[in-house]
N, C-alpha and C. Protein backbone atom coordinates (compact mmCIF):
# COMPACT_ATOMS: atom_id res chain seq x y z
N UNK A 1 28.55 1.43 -24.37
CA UNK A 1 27.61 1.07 -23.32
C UNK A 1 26.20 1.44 -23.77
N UNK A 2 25.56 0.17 -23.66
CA UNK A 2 23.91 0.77 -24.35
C UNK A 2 23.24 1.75 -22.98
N UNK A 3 21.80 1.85 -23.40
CA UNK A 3 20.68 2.65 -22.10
C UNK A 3 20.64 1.14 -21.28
N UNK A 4 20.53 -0.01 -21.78
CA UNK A 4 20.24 -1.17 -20.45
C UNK A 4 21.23 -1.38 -19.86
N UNK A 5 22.40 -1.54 -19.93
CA UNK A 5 23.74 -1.41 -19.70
C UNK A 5 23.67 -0.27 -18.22
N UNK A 6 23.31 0.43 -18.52
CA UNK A 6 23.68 1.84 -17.71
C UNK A 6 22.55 1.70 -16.48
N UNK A 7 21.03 1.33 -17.12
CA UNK A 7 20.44 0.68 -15.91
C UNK A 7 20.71 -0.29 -15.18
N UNK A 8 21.09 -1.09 -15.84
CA UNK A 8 21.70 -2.78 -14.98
C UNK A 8 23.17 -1.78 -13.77
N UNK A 9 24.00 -1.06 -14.55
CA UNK A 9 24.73 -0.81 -13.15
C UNK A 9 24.19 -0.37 -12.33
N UNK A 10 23.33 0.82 -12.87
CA UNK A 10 22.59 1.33 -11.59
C UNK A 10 22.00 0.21 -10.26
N UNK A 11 21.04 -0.39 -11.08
CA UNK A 11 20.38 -1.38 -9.81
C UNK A 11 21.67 -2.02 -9.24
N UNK A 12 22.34 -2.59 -10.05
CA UNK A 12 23.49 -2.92 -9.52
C UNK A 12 24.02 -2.39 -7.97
N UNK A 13 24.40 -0.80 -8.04
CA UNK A 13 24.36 0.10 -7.29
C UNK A 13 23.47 0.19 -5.64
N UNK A 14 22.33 -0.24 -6.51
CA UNK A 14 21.41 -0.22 -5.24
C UNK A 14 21.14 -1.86 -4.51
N UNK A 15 21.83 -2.70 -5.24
CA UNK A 15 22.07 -3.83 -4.72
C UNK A 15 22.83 -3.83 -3.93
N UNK A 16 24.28 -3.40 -3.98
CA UNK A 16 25.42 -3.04 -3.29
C UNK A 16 24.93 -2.37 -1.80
N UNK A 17 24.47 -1.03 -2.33
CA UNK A 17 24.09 -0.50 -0.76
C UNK A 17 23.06 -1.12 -0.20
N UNK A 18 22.21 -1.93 -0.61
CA UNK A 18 21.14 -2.50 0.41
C UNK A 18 22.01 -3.82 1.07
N UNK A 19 22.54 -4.69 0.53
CA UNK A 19 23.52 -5.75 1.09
C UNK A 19 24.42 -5.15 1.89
N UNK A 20 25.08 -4.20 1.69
CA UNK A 20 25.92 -3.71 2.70
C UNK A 20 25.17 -3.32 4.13
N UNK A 21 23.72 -2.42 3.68
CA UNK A 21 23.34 -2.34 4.92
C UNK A 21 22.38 -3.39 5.95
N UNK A 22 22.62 -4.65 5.63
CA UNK A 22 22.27 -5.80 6.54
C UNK A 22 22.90 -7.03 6.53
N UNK A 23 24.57 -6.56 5.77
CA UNK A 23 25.53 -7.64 6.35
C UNK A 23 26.03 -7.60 7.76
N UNK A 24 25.99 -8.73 7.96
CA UNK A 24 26.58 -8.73 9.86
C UNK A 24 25.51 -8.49 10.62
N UNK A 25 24.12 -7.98 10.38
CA UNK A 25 23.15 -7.73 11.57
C UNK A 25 22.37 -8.96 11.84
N UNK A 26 22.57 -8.79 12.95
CA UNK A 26 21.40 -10.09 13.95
C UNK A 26 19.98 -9.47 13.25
N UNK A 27 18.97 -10.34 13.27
CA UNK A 27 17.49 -10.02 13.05
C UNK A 27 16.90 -8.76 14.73
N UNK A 28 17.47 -8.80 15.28
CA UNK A 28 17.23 -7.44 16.79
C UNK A 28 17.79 -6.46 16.04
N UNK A 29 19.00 -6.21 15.39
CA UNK A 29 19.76 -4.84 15.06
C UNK A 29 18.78 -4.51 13.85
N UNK A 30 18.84 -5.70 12.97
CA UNK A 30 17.87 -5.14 11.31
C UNK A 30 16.37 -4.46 11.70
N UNK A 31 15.80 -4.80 12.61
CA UNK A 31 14.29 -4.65 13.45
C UNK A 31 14.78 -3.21 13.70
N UNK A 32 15.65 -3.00 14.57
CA UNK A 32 15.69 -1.65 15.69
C UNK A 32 15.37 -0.55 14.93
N UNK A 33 14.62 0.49 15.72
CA UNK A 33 14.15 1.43 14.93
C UNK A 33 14.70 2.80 15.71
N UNK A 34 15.39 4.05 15.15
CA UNK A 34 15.99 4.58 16.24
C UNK A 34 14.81 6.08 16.64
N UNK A 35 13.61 5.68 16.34
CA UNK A 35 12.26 6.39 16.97
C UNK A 35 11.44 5.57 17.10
N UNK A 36 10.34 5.20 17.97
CA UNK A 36 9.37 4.31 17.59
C UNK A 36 8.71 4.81 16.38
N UNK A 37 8.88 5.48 15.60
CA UNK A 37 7.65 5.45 14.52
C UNK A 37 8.62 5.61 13.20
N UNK A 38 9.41 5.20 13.49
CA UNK A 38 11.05 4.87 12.06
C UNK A 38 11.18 3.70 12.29
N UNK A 39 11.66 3.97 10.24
CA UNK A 39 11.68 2.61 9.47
C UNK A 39 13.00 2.10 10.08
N UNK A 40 12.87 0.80 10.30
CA UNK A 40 14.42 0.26 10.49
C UNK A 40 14.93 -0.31 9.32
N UNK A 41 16.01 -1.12 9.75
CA UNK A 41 16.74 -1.80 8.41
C UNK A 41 16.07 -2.76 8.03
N UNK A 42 15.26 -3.46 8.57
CA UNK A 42 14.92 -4.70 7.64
C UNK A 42 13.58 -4.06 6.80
N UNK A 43 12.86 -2.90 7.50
CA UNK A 43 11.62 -2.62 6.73
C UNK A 43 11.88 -2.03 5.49
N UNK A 44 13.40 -0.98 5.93
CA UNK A 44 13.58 -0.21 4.71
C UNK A 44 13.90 -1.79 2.81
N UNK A 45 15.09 -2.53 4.07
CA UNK A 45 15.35 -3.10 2.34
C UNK A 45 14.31 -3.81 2.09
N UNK A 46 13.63 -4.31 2.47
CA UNK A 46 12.19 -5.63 2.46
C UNK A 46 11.56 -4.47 1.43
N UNK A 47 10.86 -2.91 2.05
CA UNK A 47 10.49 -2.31 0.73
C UNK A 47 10.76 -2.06 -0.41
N UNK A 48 12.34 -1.92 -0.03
CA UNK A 48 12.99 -1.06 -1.75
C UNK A 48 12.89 -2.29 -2.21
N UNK A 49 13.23 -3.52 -1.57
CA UNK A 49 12.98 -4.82 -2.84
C UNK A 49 11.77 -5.10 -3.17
N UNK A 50 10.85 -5.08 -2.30
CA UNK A 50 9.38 -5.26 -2.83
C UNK A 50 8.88 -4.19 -4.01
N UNK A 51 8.92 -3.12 -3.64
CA UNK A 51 8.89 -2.18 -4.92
C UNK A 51 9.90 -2.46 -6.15
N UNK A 52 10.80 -2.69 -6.05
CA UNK A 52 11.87 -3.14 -7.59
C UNK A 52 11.10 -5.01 -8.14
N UNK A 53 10.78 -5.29 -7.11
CA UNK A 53 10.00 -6.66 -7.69
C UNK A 53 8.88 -6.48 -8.17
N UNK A 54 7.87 -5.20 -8.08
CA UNK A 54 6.49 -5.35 -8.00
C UNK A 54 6.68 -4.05 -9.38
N UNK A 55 7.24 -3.13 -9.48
CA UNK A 55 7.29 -2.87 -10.42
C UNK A 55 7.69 -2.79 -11.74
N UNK A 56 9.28 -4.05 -11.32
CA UNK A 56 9.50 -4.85 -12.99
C UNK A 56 8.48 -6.11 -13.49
N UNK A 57 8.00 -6.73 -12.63
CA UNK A 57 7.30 -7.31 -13.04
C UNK A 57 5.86 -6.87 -13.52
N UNK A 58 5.56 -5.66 -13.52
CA UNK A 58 4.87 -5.12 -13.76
C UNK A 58 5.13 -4.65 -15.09
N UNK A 59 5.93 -4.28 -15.57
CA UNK A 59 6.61 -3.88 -16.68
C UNK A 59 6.64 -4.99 -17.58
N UNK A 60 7.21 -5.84 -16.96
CA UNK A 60 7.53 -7.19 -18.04
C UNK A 60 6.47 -8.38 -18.24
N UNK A 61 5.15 -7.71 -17.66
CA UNK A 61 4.11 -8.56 -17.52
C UNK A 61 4.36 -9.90 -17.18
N UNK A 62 5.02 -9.92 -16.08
CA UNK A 62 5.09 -11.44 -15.54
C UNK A 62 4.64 -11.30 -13.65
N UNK A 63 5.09 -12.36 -13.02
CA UNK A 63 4.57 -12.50 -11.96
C UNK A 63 5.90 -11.97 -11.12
N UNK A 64 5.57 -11.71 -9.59
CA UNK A 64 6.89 -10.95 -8.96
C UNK A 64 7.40 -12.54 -8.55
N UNK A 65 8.74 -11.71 -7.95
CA UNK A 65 9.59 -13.00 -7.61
C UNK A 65 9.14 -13.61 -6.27
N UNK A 66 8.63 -12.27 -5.32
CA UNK A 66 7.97 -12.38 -4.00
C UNK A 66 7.01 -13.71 -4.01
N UNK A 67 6.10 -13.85 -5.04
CA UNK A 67 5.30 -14.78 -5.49
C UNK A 67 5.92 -16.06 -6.00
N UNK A 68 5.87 -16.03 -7.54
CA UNK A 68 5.96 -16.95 -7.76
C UNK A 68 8.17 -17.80 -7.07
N UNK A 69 8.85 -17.11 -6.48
CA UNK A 69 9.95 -17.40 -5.84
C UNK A 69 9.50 -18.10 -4.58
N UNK A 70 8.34 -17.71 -4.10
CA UNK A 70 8.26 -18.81 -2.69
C UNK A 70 8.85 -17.88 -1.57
N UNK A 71 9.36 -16.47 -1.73
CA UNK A 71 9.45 -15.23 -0.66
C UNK A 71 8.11 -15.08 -0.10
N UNK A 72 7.46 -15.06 -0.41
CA UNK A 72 5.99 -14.40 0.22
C UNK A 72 5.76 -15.42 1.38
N UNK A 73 6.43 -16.94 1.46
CA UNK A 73 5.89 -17.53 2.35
C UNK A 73 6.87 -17.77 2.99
N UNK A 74 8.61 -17.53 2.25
CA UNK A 74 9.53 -18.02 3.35
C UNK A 74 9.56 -16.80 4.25
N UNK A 75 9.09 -15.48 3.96
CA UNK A 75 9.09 -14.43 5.10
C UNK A 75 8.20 -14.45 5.98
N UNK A 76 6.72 -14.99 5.74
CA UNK A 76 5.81 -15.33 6.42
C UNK A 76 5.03 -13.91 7.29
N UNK A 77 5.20 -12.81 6.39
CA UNK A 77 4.55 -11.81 7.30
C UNK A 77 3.51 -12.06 7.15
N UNK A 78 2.86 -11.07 8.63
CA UNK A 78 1.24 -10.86 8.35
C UNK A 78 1.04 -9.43 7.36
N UNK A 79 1.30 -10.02 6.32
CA UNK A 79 0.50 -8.66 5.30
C UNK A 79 -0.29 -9.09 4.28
N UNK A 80 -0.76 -8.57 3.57
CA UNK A 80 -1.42 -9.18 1.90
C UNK A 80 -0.15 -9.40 1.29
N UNK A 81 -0.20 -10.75 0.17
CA UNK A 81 0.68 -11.07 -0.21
C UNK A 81 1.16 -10.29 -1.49
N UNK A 82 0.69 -9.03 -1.85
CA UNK A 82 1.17 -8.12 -2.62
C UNK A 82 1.51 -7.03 -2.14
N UNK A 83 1.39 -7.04 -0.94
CA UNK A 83 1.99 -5.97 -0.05
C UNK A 83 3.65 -5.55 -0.75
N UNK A 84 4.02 -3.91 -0.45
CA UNK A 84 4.74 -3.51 -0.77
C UNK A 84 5.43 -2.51 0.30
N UNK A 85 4.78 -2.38 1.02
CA UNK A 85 5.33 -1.60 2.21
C UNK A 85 4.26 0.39 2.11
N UNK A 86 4.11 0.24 0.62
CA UNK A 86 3.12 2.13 0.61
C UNK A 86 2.68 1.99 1.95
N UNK A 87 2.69 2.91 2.41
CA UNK A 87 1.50 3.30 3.43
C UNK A 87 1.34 2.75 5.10
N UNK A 88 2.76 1.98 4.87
CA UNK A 88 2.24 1.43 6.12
C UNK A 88 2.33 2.37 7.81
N UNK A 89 1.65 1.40 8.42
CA UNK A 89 1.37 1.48 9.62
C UNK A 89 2.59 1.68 10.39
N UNK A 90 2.92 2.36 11.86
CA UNK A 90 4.18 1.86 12.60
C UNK A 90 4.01 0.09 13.16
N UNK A 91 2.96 -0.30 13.17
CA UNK A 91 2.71 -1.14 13.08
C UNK A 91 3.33 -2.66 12.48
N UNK A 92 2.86 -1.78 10.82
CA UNK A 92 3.18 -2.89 10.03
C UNK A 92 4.72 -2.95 9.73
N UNK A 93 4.92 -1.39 10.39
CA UNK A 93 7.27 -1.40 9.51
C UNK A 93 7.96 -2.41 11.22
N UNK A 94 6.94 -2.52 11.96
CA UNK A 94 7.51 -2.99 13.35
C UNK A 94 7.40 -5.00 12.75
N UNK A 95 6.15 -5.33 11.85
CA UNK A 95 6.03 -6.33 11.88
C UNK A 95 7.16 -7.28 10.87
N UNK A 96 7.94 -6.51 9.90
CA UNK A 96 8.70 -6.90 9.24
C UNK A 96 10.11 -7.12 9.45
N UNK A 97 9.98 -8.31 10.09
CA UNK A 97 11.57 -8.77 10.51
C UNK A 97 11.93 -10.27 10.07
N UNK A 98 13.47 -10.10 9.57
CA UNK A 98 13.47 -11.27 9.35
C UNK A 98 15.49 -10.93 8.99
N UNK A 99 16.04 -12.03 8.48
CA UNK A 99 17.98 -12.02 8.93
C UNK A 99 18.19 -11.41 7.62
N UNK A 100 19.40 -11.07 7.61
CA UNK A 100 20.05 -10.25 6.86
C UNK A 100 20.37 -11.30 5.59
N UNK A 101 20.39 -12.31 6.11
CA UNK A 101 20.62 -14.07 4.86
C UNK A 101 19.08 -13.74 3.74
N UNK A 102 18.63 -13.82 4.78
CA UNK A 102 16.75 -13.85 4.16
C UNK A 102 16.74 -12.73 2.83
N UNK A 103 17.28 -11.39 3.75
CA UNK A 103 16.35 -10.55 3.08
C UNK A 103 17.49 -9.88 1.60
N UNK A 104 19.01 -10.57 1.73
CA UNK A 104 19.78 -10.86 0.99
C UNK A 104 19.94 -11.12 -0.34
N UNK A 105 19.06 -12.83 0.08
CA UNK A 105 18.66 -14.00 -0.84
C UNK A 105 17.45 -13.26 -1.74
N UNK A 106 16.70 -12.38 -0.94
CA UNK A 106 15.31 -11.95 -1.75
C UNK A 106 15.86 -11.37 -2.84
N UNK A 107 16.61 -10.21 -2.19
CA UNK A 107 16.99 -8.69 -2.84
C UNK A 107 18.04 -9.44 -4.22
N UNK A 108 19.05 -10.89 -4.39
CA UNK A 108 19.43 -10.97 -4.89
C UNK A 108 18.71 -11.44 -6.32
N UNK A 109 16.98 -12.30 -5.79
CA UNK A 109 16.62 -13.11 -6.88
C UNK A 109 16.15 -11.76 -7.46
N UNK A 110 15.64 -10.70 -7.02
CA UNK A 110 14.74 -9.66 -7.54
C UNK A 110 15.88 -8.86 -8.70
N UNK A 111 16.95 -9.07 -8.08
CA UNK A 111 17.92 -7.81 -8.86
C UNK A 111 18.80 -9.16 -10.13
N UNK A 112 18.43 -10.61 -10.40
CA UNK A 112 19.14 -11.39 -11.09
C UNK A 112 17.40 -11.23 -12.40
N UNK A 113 16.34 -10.90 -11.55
CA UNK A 113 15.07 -10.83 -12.58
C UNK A 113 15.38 -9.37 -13.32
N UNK A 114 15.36 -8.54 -12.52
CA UNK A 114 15.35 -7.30 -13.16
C UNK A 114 16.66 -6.99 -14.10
N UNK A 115 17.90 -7.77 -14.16
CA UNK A 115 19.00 -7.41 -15.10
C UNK A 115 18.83 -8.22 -15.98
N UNK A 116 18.05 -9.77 -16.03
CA UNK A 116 18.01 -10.00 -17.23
C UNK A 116 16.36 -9.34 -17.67
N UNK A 117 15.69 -9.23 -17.33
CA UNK A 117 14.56 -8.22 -17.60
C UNK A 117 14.99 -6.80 -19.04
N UNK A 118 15.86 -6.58 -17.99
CA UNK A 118 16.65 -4.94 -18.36
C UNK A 118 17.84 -4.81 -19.31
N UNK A 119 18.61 -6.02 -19.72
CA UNK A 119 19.31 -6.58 -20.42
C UNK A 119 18.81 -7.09 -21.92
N UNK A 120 17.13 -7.34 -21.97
CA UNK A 120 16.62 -7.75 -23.39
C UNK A 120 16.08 -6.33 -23.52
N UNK A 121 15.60 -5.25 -23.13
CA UNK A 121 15.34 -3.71 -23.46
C UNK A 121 15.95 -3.21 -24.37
N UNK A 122 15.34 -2.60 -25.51
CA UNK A 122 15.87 -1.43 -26.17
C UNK A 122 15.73 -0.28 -26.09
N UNK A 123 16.65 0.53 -26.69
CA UNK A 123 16.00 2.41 -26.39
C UNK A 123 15.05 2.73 -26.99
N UNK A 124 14.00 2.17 -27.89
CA UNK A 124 12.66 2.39 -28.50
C UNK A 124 11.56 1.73 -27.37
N UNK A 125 11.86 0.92 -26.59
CA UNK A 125 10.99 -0.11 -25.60
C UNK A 125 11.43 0.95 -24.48
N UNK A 126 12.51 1.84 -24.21
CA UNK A 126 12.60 2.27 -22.93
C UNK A 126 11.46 3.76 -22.68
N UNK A 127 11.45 4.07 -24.41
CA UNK A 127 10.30 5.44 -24.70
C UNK A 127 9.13 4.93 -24.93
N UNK A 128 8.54 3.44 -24.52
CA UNK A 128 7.22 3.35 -24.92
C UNK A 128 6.55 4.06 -23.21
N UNK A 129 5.29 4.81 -23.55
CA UNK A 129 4.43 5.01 -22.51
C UNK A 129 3.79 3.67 -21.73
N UNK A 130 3.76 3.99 -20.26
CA UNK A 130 3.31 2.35 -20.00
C UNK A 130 2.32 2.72 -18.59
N UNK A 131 2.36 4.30 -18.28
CA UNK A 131 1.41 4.72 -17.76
C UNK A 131 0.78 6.22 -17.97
N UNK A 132 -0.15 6.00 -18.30
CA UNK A 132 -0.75 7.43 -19.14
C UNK A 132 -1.55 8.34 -17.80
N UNK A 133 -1.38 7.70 -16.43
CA UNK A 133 -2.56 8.60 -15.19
C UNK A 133 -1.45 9.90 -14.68
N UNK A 134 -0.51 9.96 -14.96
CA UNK A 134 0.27 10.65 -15.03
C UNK A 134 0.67 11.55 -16.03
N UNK A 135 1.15 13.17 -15.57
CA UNK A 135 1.32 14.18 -16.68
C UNK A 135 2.55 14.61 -16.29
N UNK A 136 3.39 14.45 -17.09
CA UNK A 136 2.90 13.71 -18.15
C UNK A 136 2.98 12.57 -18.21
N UNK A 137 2.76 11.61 -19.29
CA UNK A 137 2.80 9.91 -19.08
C UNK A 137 4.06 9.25 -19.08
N UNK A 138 4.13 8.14 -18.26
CA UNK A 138 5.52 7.66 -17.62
C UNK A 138 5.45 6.71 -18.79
N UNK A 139 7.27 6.82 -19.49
CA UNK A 139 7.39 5.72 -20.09
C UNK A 139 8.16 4.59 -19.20
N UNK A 140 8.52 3.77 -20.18
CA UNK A 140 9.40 2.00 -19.35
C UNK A 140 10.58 2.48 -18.66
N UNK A 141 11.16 3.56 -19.70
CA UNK A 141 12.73 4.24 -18.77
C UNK A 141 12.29 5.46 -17.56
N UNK A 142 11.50 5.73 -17.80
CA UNK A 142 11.74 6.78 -16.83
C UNK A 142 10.81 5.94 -15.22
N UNK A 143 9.97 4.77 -15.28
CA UNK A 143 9.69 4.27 -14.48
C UNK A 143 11.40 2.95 -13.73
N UNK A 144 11.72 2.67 -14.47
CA UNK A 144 12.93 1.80 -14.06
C UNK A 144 14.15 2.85 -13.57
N UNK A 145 14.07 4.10 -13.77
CA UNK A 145 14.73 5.20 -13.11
C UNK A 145 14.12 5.62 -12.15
N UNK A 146 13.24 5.49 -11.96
CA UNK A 146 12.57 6.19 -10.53
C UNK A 146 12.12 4.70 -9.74
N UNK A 147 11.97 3.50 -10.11
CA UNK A 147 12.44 2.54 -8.89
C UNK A 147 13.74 2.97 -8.38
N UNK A 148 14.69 2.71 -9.45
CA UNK A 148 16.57 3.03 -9.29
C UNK A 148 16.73 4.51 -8.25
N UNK A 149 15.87 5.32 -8.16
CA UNK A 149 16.13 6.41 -7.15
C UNK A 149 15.50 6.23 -5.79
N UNK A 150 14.13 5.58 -5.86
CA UNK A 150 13.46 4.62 -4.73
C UNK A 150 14.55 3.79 -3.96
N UNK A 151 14.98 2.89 -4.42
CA UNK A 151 16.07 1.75 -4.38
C UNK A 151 17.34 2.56 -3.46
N UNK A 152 17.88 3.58 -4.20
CA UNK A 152 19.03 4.25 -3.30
C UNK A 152 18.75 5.16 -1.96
N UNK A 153 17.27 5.98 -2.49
CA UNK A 153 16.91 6.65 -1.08
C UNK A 153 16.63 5.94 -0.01
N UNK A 154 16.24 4.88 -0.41
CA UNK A 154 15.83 3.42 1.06
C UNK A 154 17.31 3.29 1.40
N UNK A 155 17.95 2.65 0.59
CA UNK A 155 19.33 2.11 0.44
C UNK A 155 20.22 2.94 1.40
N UNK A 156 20.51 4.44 1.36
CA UNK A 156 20.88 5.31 2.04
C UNK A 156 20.30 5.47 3.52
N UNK A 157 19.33 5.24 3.49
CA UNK A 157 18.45 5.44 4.68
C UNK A 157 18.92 4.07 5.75
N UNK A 158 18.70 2.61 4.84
CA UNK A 158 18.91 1.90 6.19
C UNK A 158 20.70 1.81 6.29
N UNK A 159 21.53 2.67 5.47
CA UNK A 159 23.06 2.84 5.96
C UNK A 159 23.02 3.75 7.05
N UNK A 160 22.49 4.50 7.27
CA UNK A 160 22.35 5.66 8.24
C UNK A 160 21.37 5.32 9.37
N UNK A 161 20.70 4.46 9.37
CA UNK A 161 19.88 3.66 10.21
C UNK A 161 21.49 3.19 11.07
N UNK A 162 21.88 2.02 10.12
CA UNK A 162 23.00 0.71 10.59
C UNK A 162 23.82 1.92 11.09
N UNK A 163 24.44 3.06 11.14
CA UNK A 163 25.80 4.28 11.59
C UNK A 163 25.13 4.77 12.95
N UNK A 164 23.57 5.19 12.73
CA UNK A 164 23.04 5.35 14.96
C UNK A 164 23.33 3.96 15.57
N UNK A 165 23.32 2.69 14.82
CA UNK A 165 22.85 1.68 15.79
C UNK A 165 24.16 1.19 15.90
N UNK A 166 25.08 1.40 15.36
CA UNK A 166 26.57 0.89 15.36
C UNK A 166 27.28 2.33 16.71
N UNK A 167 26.56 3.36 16.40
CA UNK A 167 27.08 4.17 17.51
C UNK A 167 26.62 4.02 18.66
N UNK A 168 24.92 3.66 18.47
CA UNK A 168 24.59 3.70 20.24
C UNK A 168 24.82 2.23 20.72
N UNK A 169 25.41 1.79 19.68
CA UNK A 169 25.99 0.47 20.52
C UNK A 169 27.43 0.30 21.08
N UNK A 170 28.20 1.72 20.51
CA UNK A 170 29.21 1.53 21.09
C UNK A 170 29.69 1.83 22.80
């Protein structure tokens, strides 16, 4: 098993738990937030995919899938169209809704870019530095590992989101 090998399962991984946590939900359950000022399910996966899109393509110097895929307009939020979710507003995690098909279809084109992305990598390309504002400086692997931990802490989060809303619905 090479180092890309071992990343591709990972995302893999975090593909799995984000699909799991918005199969079966109506666009009301993916929305519900169980505080007003908590992320629900659709904000959480809409981010972890926007961040795994915005930072392989960043890597691989190409354009995100959000973009040039035609996501940015079939979701139709009101945000900047490089929006990623940093920082937002209760506001803005309230404005991001959309079906579990939608946000599915996204999470699948982003994670079919990033394995063949991650699939032409070598272990000399995974130690190149690719951000130096950091101490120390982040190389290609240790940034595609810390999306991959991004990816599962969301991932985890809207499963445990979907376990209150499956209980206070019972």
């Amino acid at each position: 098993m090479t180092s890309a090998d071992v990343l591709i399962d990972a995302y893999e991984r975090v593909r799995e738990q984000a699909l799991a946590a918005v199969r079966g939900l109506n666009r009301d359950q993916l929305a519900h937030r169980i505080d007003p000022d908590a992320n629900s399910i659709a904000w959480l996966v809409w981010h972890l995919t926007r961040v795994q899109d915005d930072h392989v393509a960043d890597a691989a110097g190409s354009e995100q899938v959000w973009i040039d895929g035609g996501w940015v307009d079939e979701f139709g939020l009101p945000l900047d169209r490089y929006d990623t979710g940093f920082g937002h507003t209760s506001d803005q995690v309230a404005a991001v809704r959309a079906s579990a098909n939608l946000l599915s279809q996204y999470h699948d084109a982003v994670h079919e870019r990033t394995a063949a992305y991650v699939a032409g990598l070598s272990d000399a390309e995974l130690d190149e530095v690719i951000d130096e504002s950091w101490d120390p400086p982040v190389t290609l692997g240790v940034r595609l590992v810390s999306v991959i931990g991004d990816g599962m802490q969301h991932a985890g989060q809207a499963a445990f989101v979907r376990g209150v809303l499956k209980r206070q619905q019972k």
